[in-house]
Protein backbone atom coordinates (compact mmCIF):
# COMPACT_ATOMS: atom_id res chain seq x y z
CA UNK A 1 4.93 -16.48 0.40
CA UNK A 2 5.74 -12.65 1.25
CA UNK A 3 3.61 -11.13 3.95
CA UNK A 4 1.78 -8.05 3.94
CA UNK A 5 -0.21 -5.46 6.33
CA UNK A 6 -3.66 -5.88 6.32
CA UNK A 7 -5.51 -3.61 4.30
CA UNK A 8 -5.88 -0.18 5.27
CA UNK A 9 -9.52 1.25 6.61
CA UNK A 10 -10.84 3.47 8.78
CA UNK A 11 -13.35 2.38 11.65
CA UNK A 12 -14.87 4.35 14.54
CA UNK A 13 -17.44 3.60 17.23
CA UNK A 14 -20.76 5.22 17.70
CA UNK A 15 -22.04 5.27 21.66
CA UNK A 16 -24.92 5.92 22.92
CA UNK A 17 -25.12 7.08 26.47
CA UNK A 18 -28.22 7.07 29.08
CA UNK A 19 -28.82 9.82 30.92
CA UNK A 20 -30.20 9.77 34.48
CA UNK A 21 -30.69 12.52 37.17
CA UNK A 22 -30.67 11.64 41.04
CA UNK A 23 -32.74 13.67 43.04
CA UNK A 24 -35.03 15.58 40.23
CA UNK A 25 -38.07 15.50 38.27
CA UNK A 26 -36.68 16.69 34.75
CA UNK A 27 -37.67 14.81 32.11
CA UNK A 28 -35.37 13.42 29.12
CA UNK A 29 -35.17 16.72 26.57
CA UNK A 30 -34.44 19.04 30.23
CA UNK A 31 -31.81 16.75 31.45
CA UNK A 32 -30.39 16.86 27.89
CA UNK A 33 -30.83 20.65 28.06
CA UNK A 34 -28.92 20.80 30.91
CA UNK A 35 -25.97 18.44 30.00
CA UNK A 36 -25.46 20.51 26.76
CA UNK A 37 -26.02 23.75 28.02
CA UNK A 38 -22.23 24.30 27.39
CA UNK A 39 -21.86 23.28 24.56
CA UNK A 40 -25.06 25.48 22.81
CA UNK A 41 -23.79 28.30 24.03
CA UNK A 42 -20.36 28.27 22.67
CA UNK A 43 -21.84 26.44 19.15
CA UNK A 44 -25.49 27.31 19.51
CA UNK A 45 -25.99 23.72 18.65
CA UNK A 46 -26.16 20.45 20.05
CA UNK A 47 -24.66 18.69 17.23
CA UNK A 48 -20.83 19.58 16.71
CA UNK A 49 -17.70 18.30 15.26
CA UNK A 50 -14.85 18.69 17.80
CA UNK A 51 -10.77 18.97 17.17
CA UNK A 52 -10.53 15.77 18.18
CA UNK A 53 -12.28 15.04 15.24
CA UNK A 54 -15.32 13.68 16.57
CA UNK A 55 -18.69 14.34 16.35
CA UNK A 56 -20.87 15.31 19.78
CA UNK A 57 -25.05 15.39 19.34
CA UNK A 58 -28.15 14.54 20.85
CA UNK A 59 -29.71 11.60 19.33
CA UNK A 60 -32.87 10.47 19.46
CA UNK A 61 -34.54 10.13 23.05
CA UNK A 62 -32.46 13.02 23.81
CA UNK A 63 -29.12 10.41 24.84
CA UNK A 64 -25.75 12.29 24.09
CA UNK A 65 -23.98 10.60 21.59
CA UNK A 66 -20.03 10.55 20.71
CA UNK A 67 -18.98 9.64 17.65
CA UNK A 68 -15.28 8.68 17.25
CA UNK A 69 -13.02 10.25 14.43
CA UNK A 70 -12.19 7.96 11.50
CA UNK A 71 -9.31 5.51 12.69
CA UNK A 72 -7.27 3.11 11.18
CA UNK A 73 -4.76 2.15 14.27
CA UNK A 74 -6.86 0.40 17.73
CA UNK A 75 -4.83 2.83 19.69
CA UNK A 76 -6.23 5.51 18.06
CA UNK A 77 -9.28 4.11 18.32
CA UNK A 78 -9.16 3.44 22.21
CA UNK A 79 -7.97 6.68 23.02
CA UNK A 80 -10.92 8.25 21.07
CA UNK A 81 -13.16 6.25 22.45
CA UNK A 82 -12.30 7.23 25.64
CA UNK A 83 -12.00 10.50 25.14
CA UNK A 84 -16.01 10.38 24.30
CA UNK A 85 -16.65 8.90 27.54
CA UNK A 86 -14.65 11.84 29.27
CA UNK A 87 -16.04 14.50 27.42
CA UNK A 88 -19.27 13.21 28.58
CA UNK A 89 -19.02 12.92 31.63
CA UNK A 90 -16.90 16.20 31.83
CA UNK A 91 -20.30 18.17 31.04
CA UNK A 92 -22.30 15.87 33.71
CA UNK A 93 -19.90 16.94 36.08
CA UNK A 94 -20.26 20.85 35.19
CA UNK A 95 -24.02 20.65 35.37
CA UNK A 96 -23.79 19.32 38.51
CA UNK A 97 -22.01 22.45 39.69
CA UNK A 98 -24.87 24.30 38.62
CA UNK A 99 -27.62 22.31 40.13
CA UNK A 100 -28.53 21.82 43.56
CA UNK A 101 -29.82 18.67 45.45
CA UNK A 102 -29.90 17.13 42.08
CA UNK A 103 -27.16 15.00 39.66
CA UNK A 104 -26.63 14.08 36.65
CA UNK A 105 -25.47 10.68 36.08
CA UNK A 106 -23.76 9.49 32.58
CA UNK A 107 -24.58 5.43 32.36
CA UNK A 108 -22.52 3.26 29.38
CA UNK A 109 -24.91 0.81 28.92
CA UNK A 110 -27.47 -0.39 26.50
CA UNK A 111 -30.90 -0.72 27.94
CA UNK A 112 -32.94 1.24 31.04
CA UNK A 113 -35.30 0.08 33.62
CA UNK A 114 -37.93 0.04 30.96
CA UNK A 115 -36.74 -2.29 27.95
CA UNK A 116 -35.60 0.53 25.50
CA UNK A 117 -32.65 0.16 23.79
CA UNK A 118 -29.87 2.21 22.73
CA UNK A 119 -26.59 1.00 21.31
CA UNK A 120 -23.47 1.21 20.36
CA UNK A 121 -22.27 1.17 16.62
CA UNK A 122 -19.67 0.44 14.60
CA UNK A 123 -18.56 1.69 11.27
CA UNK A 124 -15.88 0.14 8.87
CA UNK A 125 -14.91 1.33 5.57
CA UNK A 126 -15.60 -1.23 2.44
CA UNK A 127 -14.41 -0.76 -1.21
CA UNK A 128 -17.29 -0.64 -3.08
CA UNK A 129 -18.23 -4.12 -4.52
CA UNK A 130 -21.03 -6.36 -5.76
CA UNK A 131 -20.40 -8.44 -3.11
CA UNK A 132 -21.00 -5.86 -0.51
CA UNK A 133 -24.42 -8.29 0.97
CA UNK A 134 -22.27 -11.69 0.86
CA UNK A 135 -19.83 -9.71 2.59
CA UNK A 136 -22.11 -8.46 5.50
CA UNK A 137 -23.30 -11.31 5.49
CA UNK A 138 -20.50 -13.66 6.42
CA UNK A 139 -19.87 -11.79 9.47
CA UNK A 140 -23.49 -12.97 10.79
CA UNK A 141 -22.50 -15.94 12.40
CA UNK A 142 -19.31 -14.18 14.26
CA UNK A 143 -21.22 -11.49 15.58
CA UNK A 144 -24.36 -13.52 16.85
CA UNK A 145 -21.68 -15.23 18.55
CA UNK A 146 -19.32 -12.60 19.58
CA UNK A 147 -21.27 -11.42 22.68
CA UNK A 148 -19.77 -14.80 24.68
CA UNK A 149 -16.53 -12.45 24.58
CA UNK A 150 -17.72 -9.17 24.07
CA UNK A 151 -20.62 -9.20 25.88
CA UNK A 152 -21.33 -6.09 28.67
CA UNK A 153 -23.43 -8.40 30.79
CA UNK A 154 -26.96 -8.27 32.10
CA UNK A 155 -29.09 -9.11 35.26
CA UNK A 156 -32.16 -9.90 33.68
CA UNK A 157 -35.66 -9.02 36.27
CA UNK A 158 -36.04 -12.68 36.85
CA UNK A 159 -32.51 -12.34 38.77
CA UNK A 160 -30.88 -14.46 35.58
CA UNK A 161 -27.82 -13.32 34.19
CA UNK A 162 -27.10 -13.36 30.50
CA UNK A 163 -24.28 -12.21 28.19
CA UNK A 164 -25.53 -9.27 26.37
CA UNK A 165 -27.75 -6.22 27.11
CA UNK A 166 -28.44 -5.69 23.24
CA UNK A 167 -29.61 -9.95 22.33
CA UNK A 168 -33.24 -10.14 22.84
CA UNK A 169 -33.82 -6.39 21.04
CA UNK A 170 -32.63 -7.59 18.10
CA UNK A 171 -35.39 -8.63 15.48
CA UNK A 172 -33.43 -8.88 12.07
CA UNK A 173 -30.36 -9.40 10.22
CA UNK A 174 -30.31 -6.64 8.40
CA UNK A 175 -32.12 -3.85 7.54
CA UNK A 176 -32.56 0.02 6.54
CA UNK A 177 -33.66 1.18 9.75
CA UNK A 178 -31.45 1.21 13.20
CA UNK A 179 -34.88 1.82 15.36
CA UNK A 180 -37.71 0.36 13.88
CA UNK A 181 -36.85 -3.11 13.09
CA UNK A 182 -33.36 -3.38 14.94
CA UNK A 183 -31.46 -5.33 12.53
CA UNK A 184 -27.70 -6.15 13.15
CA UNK A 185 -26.42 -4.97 10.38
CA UNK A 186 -27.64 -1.72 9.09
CA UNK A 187 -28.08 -1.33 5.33
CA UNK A 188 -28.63 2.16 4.59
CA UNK A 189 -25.86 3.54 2.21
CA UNK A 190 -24.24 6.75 3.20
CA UNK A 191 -20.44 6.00 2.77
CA UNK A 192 -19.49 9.11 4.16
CA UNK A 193 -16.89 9.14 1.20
CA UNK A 194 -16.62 8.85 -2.33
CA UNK A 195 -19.86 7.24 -3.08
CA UNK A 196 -18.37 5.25 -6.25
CA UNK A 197 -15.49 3.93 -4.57
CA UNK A 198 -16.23 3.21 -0.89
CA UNK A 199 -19.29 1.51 1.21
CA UNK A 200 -19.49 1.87 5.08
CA UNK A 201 -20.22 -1.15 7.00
CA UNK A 202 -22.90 -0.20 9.89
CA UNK A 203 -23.02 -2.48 12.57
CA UNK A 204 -25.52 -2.25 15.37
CA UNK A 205 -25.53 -5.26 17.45
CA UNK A 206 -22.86 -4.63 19.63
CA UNK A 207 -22.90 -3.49 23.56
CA UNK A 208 -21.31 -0.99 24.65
CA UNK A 209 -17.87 -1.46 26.94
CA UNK A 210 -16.45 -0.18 29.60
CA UNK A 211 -13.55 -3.05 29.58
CA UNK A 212 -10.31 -1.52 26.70
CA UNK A 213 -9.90 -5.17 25.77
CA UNK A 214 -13.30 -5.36 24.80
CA UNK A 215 -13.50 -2.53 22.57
CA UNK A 216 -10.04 -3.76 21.26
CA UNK A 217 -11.12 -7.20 20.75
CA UNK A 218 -14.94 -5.78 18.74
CA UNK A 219 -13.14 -3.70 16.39
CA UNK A 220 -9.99 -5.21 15.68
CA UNK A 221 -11.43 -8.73 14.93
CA UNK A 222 -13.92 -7.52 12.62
CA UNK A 223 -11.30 -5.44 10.66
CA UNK A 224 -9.00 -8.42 10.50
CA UNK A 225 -12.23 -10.57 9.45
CA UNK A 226 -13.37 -8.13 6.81
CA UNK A 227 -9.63 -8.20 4.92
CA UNK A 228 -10.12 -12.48 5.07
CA UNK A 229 -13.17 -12.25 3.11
CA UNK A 230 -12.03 -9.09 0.72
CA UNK A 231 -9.72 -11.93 -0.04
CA UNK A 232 -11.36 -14.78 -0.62
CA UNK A 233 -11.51 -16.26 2.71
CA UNK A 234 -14.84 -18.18 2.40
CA UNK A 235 -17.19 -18.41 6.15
CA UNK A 236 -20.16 -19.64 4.43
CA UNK A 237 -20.33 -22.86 6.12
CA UNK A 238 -20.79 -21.22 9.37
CA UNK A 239 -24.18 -19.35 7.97
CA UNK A 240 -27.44 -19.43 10.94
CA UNK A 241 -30.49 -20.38 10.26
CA UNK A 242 -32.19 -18.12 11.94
CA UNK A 243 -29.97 -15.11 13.36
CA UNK A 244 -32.11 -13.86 15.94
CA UNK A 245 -33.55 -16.83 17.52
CA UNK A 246 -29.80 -17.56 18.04
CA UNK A 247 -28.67 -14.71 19.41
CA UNK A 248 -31.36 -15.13 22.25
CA UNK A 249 -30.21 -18.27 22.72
CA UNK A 250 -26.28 -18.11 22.46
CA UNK A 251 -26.91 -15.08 25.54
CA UNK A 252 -28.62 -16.95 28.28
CA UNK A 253 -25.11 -19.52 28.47
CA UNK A 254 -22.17 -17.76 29.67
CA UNK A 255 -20.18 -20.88 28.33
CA UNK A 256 -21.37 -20.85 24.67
CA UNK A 257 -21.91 -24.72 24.95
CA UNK A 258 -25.43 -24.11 23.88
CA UNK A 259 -26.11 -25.39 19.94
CA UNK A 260 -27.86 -23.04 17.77
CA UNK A 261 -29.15 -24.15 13.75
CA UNK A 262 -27.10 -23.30 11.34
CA UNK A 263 -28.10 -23.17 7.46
CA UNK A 264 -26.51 -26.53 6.60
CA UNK A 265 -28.77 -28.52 9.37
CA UNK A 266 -25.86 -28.81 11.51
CA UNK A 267 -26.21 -27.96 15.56
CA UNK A 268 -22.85 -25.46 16.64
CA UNK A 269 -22.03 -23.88 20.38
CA UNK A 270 -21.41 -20.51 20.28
CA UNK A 271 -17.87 -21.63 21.36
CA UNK A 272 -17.36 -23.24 18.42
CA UNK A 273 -18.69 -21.22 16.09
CA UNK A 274 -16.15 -18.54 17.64
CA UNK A 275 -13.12 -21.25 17.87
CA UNK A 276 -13.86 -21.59 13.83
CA UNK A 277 -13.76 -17.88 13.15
CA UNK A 278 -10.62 -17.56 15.16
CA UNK A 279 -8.45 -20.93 14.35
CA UNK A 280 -9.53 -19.94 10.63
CA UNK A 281 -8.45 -16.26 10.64
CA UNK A 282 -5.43 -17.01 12.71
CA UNK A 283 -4.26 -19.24 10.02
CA UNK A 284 -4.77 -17.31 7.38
CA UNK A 285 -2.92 -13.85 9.00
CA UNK A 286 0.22 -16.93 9.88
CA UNK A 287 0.36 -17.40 6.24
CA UNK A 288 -0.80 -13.50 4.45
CA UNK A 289 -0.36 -11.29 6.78
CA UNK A 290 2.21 -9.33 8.56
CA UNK A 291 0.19 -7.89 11.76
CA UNK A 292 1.16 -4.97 13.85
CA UNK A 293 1.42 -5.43 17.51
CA UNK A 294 -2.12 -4.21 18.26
CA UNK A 295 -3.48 -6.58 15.39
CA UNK A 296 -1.64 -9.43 16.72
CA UNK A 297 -2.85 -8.22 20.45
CA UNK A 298 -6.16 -8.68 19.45
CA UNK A 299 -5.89 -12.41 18.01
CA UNK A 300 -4.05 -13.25 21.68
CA UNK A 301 -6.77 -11.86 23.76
CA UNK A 302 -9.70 -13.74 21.49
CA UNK A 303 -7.51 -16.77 22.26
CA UNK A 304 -7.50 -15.96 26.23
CA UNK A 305 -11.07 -15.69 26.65
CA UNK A 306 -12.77 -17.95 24.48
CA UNK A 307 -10.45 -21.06 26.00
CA UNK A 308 -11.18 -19.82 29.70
CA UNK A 309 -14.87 -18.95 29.18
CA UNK A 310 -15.37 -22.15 27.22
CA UNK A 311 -13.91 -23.97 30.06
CA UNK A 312 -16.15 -22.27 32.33
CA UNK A 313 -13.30 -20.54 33.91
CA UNK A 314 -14.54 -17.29 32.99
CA UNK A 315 -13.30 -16.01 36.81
CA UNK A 316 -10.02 -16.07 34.66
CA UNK A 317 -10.82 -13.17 32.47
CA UNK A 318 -12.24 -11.06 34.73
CA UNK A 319 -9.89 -8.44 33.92
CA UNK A 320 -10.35 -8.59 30.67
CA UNK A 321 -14.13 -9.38 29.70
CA UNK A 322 -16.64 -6.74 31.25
CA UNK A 323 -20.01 -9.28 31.84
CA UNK A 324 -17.33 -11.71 33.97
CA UNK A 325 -16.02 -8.33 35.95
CA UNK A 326 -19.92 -7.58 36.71
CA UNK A 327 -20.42 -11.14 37.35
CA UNK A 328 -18.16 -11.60 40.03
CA UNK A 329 -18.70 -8.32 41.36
CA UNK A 330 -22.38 -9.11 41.48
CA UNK A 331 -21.76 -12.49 43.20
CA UNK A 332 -19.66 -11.35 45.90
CA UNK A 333 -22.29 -8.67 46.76
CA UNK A 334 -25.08 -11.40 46.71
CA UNK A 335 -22.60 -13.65 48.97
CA UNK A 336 -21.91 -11.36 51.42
CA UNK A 337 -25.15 -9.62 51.99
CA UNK A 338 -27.07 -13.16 51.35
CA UNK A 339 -29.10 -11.44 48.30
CA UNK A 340 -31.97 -12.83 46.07
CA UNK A 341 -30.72 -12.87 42.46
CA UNK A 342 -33.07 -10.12 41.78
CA UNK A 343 -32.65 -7.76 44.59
CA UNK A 344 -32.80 -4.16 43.54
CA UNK A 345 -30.05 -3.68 45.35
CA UNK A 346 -27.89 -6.29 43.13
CA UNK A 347 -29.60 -3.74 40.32
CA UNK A 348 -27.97 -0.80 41.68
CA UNK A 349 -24.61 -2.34 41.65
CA UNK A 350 -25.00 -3.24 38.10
CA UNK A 351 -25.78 -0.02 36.80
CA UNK A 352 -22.89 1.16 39.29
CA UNK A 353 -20.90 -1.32 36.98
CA UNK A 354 -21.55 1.26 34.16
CA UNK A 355 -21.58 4.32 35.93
CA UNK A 356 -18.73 6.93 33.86
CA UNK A 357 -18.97 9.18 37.42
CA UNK A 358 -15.32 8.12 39.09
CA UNK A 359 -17.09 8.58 42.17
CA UNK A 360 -20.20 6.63 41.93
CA UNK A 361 -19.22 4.47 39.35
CA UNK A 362 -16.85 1.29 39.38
CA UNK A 363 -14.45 1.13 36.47
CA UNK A 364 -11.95 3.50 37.93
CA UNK A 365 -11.51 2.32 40.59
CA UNK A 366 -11.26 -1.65 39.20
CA UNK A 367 -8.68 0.07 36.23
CA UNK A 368 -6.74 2.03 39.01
CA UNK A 369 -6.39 -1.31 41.20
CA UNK A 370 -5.50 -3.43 38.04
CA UNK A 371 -9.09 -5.22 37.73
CA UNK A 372 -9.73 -4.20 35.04
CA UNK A 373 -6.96 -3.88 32.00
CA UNK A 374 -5.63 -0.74 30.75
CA UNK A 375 -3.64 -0.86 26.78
CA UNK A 376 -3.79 3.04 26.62
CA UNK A 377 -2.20 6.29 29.12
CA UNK A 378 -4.98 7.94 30.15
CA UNK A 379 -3.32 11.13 29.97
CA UNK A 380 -4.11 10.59 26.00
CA UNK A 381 -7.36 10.84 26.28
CA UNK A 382 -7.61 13.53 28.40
CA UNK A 383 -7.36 16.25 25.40
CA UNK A 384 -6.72 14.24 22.20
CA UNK A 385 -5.60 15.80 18.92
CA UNK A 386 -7.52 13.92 15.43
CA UNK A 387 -5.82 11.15 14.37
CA UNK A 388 -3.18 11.51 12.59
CA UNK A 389 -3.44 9.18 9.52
CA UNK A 390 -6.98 10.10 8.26
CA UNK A 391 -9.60 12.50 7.35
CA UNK A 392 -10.08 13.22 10.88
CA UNK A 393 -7.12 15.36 11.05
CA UNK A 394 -7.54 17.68 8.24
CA UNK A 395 -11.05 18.00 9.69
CA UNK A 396 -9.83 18.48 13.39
CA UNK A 397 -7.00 20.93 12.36
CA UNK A 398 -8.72 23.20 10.52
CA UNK A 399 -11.87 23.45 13.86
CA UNK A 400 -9.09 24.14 16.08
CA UNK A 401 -7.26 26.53 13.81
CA UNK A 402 -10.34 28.17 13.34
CA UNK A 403 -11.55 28.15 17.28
CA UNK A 404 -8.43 29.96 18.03
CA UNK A 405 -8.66 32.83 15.27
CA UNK A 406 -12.02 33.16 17.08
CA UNK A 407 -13.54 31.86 13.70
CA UNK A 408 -16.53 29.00 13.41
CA UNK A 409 -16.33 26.53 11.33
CA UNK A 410 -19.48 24.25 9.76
CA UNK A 411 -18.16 20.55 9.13
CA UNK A 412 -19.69 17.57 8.79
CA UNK A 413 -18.00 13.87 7.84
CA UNK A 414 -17.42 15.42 4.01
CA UNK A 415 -17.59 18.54 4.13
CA UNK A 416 -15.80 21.98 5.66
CA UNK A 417 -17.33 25.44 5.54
CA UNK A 418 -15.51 28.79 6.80
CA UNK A 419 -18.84 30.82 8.47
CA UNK A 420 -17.83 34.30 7.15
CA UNK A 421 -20.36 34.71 4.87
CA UNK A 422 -17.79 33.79 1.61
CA UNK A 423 -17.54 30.13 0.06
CA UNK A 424 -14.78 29.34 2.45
CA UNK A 425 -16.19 25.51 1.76
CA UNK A 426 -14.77 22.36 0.20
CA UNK A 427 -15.02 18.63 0.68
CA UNK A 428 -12.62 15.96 1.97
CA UNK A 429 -14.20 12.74 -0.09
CA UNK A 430 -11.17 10.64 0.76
CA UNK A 431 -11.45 9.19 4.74
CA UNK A 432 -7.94 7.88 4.07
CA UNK A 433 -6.62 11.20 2.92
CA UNK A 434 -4.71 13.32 5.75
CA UNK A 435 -3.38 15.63 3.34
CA UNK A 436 -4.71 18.27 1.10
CA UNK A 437 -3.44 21.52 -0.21
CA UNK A 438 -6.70 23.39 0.03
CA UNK A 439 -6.57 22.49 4.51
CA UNK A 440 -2.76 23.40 4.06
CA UNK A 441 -3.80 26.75 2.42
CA UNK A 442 -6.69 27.80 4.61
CA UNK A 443 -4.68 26.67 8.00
CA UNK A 444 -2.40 29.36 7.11
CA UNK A 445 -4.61 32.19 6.41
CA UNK A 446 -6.23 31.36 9.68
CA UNK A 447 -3.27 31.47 11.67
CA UNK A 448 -2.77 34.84 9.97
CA UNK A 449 -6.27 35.74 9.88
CA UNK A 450 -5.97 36.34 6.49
CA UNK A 451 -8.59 34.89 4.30
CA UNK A 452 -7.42 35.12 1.04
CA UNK A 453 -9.42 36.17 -2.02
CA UNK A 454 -8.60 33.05 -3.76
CA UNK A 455 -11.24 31.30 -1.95
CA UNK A 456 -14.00 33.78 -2.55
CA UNK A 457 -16.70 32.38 -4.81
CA UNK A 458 -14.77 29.21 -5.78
CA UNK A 459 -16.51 26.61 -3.68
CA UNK A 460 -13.98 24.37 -3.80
């Protein structure tokens, strides 16, 4: 049988960061005033699309949010990804300049002191089909199950320690709203594309990382698990019977040995529900597909952590899986300073954990002394350009053509508008696209800074 790539989509990440001041008073909408202060003057908004490609905003409860350009390579993804966290954290660092005996601190996590939530989520790109809900729907089981990998860790008030921050604020399956009744998979329908021809896949359960091999591991199963069942590959039997009772359950044991209902009346660890997933899609990308080395990167580092953590040698994958790096960071603390499991100060050093402040916070220092894995330079994601392979570059082209003709340009996801006052405006419906004559045309006259007439009153 011949082999092939996996089908082609774009994916991207959606995070979610908490926002914290040391020192000060301000509440949430003047620390966010502050941390964007930059940014609103140069756009005079707080919601911008960047040459990277990206989009920067305040979401609700006034927590920046980055949203990655459209990818369809990991490493594109990574270094996007990261460049969100450093872009962050860049404008908490230049508000701190400007403030005195106060500081801003940018936290990657998922939940504050208080119970409220905030996530982060992922998109993937679906041909449109009938079978859009039986295809949401199969992924259930692997991401109620995921966290035992994927998890960011979390020391709970009663001093336990459980795999995900996200678990026990999650209420249903799916659902229209991401707030209201926090379901895992979101269902409202804004494709972002072609409306006819392509679905987006919203998925909200996920923490956020701070470990590469995580994010790696989140996005590129899922994209390898979504071309299994485009083709036929049939989960079913794996279905829950009740989602989120299960994923309460599968995060208080950090060895997945605990059995949660499925459909059928059969009793599965969250071990084995991912062992199935992964022994099943293996197979079938052995015998369909031909996997680049990122894809294939992915499927070894599944392998890696689910046999160690299943063994409850999770002290193994330390480097790899952030809730272990916490964990033993957390223990040796405790050890050495003969802590309570909840000791405020054992809090401290988990929010340290996810910390984005080089400083103050932990995962540069475990990256730079090989605790923590690297797959990316860093130097990549200092200043990225869009990738190169989607929408995302005709998008992040034309913003930085048009930043340096000292022009502004309106874009969203779709669409691009020239503001001049003229119909300098079209829309890219195709996220796989990264061609198109009309971006070739108007890159040039912007270079120039020549608009030509053609484009006045055409609205193309």
């Amino acid at each position: 049988m011949t082999s092939r790539a996996p089908s082609r989509r774009v994916f991207g990440l959606e995070t979610e960061y908490a926002l914290t001041a040391q020192g000060s008073q301000m509440d949430a909408e003047q620390r966010a005033r502050v941390l964007f202060e930059p940014i609103n003057r140069r756009y005079n908004s707080t919601n911008v699309f960047l040459p990277s490609g990206g989009r920067l905003y305040l979401d609700v409860g006034s927590h920046p949010e980055y949203a990655t350009a459209e990818c369809d390579r990991l490493e594109d993804l990574l270094i996007q990804e990261r460049y969100g966290d450093q872009l962050v954290q860049s404008l908490a660092g230049q508000a701190n300049e400007r403030l005195e005996g106060q500081k801003l601190h940018i936290i990657k996590n998922n939940r504050d002191q208080a119970g409220h939530g905030y996530g982060c989520h992922e998109n993937y790109l679906l041909a449109r089909s009938d079978n859009y809900w039986g295809q949401a729907r199969s992924l259930l089981p692997f991401l109620v199950t995921r966290q035992l990998i994927s998890g960011a860790g979390w020391l709970a008030d009663d001093g336990s320690y459980r795999l995900s921050q996200r678990a026990d604020q999650m209420w249903n399956e799916v659902a229209n709203s991401t707030t209201r009744s926090r379901p895992m998979i979101n269902t409202r329908d804004e494709p972002h594309a072609q409306g006819d021809k392509w679905r987006r896949l919203h998925i909200i359960v996920a923490d956020s990382n701070l470990s590469q091999a995580m994010t790696l591991f989140k996005v590129g199963s899922v994209d390898l698990l979504l071309d299994a069942i485009e083709h036929g590959q049939d989960f079913s039997d794996l279905t829950l019977a009740n989602a989120p009772k299960a994923i309460r359950e599968v995060s208080k044991d950090l060895r997945g040995a605990t059995k949660v209902d499925l459909a059928d009346g059969r009793r599965l660890g969250a071990a084995q529900i991912q062992g199935e997933f992964l022994e099943r899609l293996s197979q079938y990308a052995q015998t369909e597909l031909d996997l680049d080395p990122w894809q294939t990167q992915v499927l070894n580092i599944w392998r890696t952590c689910l046999k160690a953590i299943s063994g409850g040698d999770w002290e193994k994958v330390t480097h790899l899986v952030d809730w272990a790096a916490k964990k033993k960071l957390l223990q040796a603390y405790a050890n050495r300073h003969q802590l309570a499991p909840n000791d405020v100060r054992l809090k401290r050093l988990a929010l340290a954990y996810h910390d984005l402040d080089p400083a103050s916070g932990l995962r540069t220092k475990l990256e730079r002394s090989g605790a923590l894995a690297t797959f990316i330079d860093a130097n990549k994601a200092n200043c990225p350009t869009a990738p190169a392979t989607t929408r995302a570059h005709l998008r992040g082209s034309l913003i930085e053509a048009a930043q340096g003709a000292g022009r502004l340009v309106k874009a969203d996801w779709v669409n691009i508008k020239l503001e001049d006052g003229s119909a300098h405006q079209f829309e890219l419906l195709d996220p796989l696209a990264n061609s198109d004559w009309r971006v070739d045309k108007l890159l040039s006259e912007l270079q120039s800074s020549q608009i030509d007439p053609f484009w006045q009153g055409t609205g193309v």
